[in-house]
N, C-alpha and C. Protein backbone atom coordinates (compact mmCIF):
# COMPACT_ATOMS: atom_id res chain seq x y z
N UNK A 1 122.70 104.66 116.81
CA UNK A 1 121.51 103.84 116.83
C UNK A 1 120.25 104.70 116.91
N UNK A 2 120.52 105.35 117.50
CA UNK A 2 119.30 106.49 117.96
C UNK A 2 118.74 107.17 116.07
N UNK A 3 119.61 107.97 115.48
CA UNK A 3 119.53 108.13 114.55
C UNK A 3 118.37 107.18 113.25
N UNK A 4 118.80 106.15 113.38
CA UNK A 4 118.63 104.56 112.49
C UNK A 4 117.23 104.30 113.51
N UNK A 5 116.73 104.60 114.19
CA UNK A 5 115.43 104.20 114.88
C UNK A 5 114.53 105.53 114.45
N UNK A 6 114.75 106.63 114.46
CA UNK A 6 114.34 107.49 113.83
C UNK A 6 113.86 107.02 112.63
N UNK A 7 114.78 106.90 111.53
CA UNK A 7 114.35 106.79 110.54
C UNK A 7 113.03 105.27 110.16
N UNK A 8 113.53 104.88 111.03
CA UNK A 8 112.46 103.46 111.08
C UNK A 8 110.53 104.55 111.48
N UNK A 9 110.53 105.32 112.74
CA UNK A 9 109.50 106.10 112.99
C UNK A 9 109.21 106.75 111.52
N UNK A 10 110.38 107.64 110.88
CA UNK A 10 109.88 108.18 109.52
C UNK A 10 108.92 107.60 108.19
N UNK A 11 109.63 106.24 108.67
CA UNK A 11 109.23 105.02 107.41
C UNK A 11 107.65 104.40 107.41
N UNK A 12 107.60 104.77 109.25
CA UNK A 12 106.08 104.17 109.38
C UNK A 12 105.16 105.31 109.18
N UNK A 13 105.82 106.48 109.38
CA UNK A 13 104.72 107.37 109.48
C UNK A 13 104.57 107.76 107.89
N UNK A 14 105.83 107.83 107.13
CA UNK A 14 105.25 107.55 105.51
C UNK A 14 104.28 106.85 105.25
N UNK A 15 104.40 105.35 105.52
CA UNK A 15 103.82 104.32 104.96
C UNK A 15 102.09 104.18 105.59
N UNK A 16 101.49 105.25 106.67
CA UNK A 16 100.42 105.62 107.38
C UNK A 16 99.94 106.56 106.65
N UNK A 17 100.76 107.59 105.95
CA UNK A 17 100.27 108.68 105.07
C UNK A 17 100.01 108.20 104.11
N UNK A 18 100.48 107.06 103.28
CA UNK A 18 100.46 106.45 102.16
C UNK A 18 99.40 105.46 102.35
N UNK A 19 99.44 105.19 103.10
CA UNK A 19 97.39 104.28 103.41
C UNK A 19 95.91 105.08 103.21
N UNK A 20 97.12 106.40 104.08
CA UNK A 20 95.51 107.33 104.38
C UNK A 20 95.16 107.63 102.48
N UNK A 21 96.32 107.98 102.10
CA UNK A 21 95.90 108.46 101.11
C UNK A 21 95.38 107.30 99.77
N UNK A 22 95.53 106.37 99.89
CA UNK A 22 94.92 105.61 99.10
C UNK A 22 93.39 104.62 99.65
N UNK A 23 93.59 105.33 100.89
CA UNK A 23 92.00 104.88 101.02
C UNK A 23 91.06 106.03 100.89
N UNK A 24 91.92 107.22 100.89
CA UNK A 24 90.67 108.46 100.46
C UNK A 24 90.44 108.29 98.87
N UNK A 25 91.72 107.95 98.09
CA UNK A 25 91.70 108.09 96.89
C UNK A 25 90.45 106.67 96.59
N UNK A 26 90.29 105.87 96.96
CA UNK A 26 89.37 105.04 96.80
C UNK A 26 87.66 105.59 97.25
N UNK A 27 87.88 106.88 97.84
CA UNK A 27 86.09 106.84 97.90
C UNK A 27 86.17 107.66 96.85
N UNK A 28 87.31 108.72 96.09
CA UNK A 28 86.90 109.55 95.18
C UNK A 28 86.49 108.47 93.66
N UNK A 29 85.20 109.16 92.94
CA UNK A 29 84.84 108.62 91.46
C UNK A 29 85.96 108.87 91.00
N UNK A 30 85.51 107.77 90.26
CA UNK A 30 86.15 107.63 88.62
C UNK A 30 88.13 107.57 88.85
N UNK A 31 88.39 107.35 89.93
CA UNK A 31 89.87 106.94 89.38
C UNK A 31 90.23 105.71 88.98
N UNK A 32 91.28 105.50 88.53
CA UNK A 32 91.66 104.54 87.42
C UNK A 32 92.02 102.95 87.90
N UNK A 33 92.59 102.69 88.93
CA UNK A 33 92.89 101.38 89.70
C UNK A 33 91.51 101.07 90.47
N UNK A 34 90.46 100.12 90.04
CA UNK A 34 89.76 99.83 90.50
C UNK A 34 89.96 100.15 92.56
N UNK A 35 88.36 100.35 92.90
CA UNK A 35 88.64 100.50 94.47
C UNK A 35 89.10 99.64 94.88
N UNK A 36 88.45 97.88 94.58
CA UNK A 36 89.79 96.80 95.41
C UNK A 36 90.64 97.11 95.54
N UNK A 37 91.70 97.76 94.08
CA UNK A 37 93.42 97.60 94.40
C UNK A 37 93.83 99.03 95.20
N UNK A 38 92.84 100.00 95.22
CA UNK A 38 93.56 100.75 96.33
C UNK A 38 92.92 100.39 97.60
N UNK A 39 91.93 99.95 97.75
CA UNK A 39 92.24 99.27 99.37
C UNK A 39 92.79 98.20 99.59
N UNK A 40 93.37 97.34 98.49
CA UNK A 40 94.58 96.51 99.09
C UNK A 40 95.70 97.05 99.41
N UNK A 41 95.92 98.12 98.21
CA UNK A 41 97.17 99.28 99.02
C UNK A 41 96.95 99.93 99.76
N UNK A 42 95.99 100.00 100.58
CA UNK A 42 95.86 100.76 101.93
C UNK A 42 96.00 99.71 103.04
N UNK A 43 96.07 98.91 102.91
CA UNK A 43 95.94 97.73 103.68
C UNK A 43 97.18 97.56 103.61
N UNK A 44 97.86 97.00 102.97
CA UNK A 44 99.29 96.73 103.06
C UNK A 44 99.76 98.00 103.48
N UNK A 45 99.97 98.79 103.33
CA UNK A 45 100.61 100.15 103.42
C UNK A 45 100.51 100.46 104.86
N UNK A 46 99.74 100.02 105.71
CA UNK A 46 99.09 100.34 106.62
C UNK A 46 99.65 98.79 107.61
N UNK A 47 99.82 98.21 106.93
CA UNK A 47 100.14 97.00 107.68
C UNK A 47 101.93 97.53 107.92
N UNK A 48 102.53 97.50 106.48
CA UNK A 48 103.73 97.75 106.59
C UNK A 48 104.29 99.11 107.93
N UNK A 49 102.74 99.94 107.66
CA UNK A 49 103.61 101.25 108.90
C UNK A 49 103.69 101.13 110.30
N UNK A 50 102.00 99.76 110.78
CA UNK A 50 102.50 99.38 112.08
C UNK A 50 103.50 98.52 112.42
N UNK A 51 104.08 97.42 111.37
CA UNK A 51 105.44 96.20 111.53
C UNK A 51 106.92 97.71 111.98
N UNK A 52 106.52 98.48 110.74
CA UNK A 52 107.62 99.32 110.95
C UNK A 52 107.31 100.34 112.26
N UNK A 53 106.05 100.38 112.88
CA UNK A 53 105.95 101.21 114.18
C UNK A 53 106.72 100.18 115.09
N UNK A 54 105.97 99.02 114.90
CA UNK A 54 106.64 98.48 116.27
C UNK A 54 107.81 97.64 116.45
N UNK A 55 108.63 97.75 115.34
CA UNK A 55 110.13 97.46 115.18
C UNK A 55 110.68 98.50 115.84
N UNK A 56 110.38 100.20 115.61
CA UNK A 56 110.91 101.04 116.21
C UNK A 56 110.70 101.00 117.38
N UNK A 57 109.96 100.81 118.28
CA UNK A 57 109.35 100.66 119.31
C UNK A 57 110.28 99.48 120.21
N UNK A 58 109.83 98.78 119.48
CA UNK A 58 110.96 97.75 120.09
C UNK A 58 112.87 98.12 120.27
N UNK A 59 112.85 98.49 119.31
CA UNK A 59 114.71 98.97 119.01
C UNK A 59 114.59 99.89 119.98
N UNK A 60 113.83 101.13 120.51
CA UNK A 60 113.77 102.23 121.06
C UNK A 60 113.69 101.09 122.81
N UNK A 61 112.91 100.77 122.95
CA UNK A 61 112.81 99.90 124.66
C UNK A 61 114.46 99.42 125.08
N UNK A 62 115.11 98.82 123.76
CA UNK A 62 116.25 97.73 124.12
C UNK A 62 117.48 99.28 123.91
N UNK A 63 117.23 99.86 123.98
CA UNK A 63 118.34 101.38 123.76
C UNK A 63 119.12 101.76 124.90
């Protein structure tokens, strides 16, 4: 179990790197996905890494 909660921490902290980086990619000019759709993917992305923080969090308390 221990293992499998880990990887849940890995998943959020991806999905936190994957926010950061599409909300930086949104102040840089001229890229190609309008800024809305990368700050909706920073938003979701970012949503998804705290559900997945605090699933781990939770699994980790009940251990």
């Amino acid at each position: 179990m221990g293992g499998f909660i880990k990887i849940v921490f890995l998943i959020s902290a991806a999905a936190f790197l994957g926010a950061l980086y599409f909300f930086l990619s949104a102040k840089k000019p001229g890229m190609y996905p309008p800024r809305n759709v990368l700050k909706k993917r920073a938003r979701m992305m970012a949503l998804a890494g705290g559900i997945a923080f605090l699933l781990g969090l939770f699994m980790a308390a009940l251990q």
